[in-house]
C-alpha atoms as a PDB file:
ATOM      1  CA  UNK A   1     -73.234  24.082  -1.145  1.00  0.00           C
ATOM      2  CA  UNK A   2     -74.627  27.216  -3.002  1.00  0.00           C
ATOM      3  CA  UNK A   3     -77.458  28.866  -1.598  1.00  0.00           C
ATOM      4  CA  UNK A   4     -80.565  29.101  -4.436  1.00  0.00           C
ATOM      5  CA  UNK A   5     -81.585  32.229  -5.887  1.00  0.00           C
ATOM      6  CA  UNK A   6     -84.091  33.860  -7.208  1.00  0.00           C
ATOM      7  CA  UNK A   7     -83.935  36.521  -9.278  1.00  0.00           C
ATOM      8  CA  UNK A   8     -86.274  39.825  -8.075  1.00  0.00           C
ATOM      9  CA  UNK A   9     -89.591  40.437 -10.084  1.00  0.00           C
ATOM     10  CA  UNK A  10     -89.444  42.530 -13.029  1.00  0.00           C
ATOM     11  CA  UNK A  11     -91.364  46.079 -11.992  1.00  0.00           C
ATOM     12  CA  UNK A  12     -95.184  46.011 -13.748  1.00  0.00           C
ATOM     13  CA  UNK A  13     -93.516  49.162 -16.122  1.00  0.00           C
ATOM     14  CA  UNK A  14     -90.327  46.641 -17.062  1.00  0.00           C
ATOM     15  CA  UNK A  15     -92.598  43.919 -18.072  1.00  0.00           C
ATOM     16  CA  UNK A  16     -94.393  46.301 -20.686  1.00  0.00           C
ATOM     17  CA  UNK A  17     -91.492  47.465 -21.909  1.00  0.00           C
ATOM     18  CA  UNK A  18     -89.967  44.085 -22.510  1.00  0.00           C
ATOM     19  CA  UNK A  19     -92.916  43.105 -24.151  1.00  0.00           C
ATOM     20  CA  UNK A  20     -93.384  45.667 -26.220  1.00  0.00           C
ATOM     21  CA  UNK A  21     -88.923  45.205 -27.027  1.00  0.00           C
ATOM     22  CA  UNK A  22     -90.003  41.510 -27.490  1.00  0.00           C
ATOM     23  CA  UNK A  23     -91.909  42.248 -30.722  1.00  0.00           C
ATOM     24  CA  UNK A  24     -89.424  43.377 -32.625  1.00  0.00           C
ATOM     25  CA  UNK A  25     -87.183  40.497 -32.223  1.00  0.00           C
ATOM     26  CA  UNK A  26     -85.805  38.824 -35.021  1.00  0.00           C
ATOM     27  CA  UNK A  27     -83.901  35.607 -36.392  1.00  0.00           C
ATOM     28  CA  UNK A  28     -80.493  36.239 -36.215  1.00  0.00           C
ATOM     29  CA  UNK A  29     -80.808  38.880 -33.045  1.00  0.00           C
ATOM     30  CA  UNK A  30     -78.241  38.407 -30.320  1.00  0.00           C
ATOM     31  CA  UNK A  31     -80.168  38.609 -27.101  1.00  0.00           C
ATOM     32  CA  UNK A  32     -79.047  38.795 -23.171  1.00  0.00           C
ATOM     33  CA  UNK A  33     -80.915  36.126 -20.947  1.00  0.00           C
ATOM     34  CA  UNK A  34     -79.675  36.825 -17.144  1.00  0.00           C
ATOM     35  CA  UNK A  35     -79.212  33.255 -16.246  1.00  0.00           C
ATOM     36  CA  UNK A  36     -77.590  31.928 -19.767  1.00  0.00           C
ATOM     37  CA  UNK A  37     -75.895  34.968 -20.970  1.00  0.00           C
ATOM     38  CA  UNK A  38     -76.075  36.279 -24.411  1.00  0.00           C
ATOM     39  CA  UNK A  39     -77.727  34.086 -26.879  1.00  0.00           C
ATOM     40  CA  UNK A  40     -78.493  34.046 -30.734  1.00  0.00           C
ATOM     41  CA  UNK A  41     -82.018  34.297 -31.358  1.00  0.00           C
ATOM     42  CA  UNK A  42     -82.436  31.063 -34.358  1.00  0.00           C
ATOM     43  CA  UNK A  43     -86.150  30.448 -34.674  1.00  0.00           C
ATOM     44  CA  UNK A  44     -89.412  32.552 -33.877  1.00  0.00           C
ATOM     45  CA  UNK A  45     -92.627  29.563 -34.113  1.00  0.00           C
ATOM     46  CA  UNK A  46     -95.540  28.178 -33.022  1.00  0.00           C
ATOM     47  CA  UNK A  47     -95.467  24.798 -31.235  1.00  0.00           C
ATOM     48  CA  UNK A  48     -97.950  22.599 -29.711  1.00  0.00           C
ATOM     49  CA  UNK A  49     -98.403  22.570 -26.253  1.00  0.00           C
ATOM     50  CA  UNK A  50    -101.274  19.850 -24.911  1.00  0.00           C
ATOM     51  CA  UNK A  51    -103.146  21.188 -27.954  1.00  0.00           C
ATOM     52  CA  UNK A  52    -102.916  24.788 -27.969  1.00  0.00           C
ATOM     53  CA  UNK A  53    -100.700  26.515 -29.795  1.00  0.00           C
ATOM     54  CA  UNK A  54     -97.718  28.674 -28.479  1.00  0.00           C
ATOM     55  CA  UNK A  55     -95.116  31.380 -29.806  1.00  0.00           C
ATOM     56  CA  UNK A  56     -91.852  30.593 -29.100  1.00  0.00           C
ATOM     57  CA  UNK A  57     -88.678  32.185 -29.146  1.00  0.00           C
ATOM     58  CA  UNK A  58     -85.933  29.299 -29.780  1.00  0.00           C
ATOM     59  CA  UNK A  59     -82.572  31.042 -28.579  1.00  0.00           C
ATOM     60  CA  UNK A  60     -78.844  28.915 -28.537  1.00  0.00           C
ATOM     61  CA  UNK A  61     -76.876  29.831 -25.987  1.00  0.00           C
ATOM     62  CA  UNK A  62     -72.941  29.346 -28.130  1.00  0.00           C
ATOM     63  CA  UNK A  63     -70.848  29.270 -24.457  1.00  0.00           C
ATOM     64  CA  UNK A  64     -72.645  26.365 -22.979  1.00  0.00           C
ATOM     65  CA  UNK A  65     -74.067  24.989 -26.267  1.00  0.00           C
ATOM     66  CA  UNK A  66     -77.764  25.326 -24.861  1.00  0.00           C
ATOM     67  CA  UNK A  67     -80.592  25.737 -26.689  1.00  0.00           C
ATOM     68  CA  UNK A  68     -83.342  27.221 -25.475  1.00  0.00           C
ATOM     69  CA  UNK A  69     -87.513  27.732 -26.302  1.00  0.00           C
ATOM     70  CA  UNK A  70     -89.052  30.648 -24.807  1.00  0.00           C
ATOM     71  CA  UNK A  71     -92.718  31.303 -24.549  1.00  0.00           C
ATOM     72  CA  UNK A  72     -93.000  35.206 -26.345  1.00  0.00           C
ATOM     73  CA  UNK A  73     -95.344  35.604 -23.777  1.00  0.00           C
ATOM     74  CA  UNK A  74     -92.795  35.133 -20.794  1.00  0.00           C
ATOM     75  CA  UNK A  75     -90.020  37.090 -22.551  1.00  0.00           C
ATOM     76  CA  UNK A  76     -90.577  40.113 -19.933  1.00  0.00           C
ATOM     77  CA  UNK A  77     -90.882  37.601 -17.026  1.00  0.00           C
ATOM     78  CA  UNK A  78     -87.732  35.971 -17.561  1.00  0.00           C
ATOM     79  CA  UNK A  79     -85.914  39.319 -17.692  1.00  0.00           C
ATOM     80  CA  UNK A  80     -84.710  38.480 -21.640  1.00  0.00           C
ATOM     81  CA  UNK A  81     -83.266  41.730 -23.553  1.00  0.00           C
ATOM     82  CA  UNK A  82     -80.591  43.147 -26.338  1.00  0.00           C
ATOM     83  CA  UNK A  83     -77.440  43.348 -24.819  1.00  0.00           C
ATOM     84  CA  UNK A  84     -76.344  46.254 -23.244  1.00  0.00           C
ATOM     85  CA  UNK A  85     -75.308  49.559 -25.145  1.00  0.00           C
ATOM     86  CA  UNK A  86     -72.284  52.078 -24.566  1.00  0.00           C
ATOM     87  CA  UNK A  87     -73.974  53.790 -22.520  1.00  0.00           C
ATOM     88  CA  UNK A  88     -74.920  51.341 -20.268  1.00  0.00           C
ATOM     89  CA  UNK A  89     -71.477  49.601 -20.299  1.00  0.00           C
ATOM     90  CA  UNK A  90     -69.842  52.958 -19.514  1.00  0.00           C
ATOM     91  CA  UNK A  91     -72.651  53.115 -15.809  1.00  0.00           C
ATOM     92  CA  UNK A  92     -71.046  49.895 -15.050  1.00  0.00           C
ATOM     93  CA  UNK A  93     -67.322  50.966 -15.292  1.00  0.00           C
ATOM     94  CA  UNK A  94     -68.316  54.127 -13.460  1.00  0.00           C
ATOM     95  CA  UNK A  95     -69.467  51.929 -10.735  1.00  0.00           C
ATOM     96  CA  UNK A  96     -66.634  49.653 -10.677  1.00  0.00           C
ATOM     97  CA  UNK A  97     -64.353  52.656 -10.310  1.00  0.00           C
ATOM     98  CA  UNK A  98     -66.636  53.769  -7.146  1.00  0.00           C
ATOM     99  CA  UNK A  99     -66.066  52.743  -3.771  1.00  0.00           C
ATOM    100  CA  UNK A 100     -66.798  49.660  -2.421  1.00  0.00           C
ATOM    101  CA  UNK A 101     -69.467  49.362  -0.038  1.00  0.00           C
ATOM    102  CA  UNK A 102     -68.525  46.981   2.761  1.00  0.00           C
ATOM    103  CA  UNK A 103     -71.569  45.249   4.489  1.00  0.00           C
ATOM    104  CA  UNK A 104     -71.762  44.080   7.990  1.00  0.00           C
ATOM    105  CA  UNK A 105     -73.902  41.076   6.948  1.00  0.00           C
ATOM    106  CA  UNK A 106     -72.479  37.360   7.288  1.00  0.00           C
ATOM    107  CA  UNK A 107     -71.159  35.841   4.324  1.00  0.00           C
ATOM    108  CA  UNK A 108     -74.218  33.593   3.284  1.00  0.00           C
ATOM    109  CA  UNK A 109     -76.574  36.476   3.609  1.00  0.00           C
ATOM    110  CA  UNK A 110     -74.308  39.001   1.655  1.00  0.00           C
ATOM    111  CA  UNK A 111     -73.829  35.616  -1.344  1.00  0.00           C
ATOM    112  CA  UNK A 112     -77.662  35.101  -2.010  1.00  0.00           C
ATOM    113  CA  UNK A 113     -77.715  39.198  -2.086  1.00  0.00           C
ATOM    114  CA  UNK A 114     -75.089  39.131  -4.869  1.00  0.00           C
ATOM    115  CA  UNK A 115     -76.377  36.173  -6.614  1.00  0.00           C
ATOM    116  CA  UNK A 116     -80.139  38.640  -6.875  1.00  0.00           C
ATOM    117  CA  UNK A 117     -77.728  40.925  -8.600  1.00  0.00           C
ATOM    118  CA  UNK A 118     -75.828  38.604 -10.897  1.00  0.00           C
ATOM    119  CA  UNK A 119     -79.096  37.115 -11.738  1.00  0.00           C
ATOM    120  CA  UNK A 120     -80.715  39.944 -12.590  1.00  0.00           C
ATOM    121  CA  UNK A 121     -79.009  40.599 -15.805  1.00  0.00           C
ATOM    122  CA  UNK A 122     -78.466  44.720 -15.632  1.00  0.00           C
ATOM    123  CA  UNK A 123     -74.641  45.477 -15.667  1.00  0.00           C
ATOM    124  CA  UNK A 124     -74.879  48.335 -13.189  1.00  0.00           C
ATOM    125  CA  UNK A 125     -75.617  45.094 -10.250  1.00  0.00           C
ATOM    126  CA  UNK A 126     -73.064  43.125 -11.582  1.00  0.00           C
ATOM    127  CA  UNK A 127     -70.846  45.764 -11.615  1.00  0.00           C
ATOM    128  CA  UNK A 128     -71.654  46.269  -7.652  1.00  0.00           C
ATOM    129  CA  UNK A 129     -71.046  43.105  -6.932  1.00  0.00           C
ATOM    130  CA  UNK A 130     -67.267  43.199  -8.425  1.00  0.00           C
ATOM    131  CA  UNK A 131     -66.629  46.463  -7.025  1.00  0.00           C
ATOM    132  CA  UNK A 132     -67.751  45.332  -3.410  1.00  0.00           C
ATOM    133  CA  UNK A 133     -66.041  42.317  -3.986  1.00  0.00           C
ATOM    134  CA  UNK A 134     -62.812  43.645  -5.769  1.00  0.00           C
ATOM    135  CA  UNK A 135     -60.862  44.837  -3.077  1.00  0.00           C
ATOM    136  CA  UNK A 136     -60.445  41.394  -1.896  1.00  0.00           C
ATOM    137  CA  UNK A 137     -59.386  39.924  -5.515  1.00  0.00           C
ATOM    138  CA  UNK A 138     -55.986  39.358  -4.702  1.00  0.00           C
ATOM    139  CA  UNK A 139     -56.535  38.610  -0.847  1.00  0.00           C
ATOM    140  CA  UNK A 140     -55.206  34.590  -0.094  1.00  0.00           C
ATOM    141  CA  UNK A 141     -57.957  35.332   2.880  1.00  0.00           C
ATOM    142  CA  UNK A 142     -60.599  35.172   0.467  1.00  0.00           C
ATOM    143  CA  UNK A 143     -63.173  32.421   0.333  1.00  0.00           C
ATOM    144  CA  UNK A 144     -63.770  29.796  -1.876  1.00  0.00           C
ATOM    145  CA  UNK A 145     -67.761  31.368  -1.935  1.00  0.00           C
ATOM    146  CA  UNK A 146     -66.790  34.572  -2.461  1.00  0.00           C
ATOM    147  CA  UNK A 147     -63.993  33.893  -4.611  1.00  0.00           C
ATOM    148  CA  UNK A 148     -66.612  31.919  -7.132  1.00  0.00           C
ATOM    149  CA  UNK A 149     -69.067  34.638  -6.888  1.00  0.00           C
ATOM    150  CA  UNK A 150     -66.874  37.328  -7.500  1.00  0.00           C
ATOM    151  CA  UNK A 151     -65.721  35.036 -10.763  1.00  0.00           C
ATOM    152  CA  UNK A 152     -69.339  34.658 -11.931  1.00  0.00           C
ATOM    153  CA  UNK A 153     -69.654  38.152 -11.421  1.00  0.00           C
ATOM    154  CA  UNK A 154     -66.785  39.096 -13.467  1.00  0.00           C
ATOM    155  CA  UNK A 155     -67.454  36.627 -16.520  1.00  0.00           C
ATOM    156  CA  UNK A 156     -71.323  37.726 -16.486  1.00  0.00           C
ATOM    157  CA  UNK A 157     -70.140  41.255 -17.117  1.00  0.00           C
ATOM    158  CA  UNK A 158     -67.075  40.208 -19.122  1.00  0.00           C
ATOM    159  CA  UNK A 159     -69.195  38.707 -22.103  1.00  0.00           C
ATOM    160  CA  UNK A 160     -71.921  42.366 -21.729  1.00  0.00           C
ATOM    161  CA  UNK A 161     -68.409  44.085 -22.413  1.00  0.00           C
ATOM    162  CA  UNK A 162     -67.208  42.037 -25.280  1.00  0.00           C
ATOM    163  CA  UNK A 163     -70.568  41.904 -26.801  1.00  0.00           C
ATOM    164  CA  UNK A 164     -71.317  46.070 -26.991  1.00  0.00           C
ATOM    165  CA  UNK A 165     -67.432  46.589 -27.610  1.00  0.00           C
ATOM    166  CA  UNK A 166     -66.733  43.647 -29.912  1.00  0.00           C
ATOM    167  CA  UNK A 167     -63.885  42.699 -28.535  1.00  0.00           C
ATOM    168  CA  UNK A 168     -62.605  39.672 -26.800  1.00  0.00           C
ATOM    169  CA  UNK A 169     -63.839  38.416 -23.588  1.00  0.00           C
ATOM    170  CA  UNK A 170     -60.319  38.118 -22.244  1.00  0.00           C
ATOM    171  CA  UNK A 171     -59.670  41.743 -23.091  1.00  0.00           C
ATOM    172  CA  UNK A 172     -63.111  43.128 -21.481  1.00  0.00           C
ATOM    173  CA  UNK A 173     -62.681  41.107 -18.077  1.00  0.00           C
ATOM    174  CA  UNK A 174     -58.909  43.117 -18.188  1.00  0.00           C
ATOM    175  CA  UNK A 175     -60.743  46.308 -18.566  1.00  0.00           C
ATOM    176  CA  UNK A 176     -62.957  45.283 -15.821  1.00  0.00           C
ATOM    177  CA  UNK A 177     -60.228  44.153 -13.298  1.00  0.00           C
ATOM    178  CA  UNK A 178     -58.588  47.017 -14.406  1.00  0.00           C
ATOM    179  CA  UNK A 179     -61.059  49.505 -13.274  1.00  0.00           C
ATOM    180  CA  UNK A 180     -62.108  47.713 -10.091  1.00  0.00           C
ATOM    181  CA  UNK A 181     -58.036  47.643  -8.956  1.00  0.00           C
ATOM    182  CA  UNK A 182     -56.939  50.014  -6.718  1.00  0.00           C
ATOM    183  CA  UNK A 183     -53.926  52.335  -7.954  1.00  0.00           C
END
């Protein structure tokens, strides 16, 4: 059974600047939610909600066919952003090339700790997560929990990759194993 997750609380200075990023979204954006992935933004409107009136970003999620309507005013809440840039991308592989940091904490302790990190969306604690997890990639010790989360972990950042480099999200998670194997 997986152990539930939360995702940390965005900082007070994060949820203005998400806000203020959230205004300038429009139809036809691609945008990164850190549960769902990367998303196409289809529809800004105004619904009815028990008889008020709410803004709504209506997102579809292409990978699991999801579609999804988010209240503007929980955009920086939810942790939803543009996908990550060059820059940003190249933090991640710099990590990923970086030691791993091996933590004396049991197994179930260490997984909701990584899941925080995969949750959270930013590439730089995704990246962590596969570099402290990497070393063990080819390992037949490895468990099936780690195994899945190091997966998750790898296909989060995979489809960030594919999305700032345009390429394929088979080639970006070879870059990434690629820089998280030893030589």
């Amino acid at each position: 059974m997986r152990p539930t997750v939360s995702r940390p609380e965005p900082t007070a200075a994060a949820r203005e600047a998400a806000a203020r990023e959230a205004e300038g979204f429009a139809r036809g954006d691609l945008l990164m939610h850190p549960v769902h992935g990367i998303g196409n933004l289809t529809e800004v409107k105004d619904v009815a909600v028990a008889g008020q009136s709410l803004r709504v970003l209506e997102i579809f999620f292409p990978a699991n066919q999801l579609t999804l309507q988010i209240p503007h005013a929980k955009v920086a809440a939810i942790g939803l952003r543009r996908p990550a840039g060059e820059a940003l991308i190249s933090e991640a592989f710099e990590i990923l090339r970086g030691k791993a940091k091996m933590a004396r904490l049991p197994w179930i302790k260490r997984a909701i700790e990584y899941q925080a990190k995969i949750n959270s969306g930013n590439p730089r604690q995704v990246a962590e997560v596969i570099r402290d997890l990497g070393p063990n990639s080819t390992s037949s010790d490895r468990s099936n929990g780690e195994r899945e989360v190091f997966e998750a972990a790898v296909e989060r950042l995979a489809l960030e990759v594919s999305t700032c480099r345009d390429i394929d999200k088979e080639m970006a998670k070879e870059q990434i194993l690629a820089a998280v194997t030893p030589k």
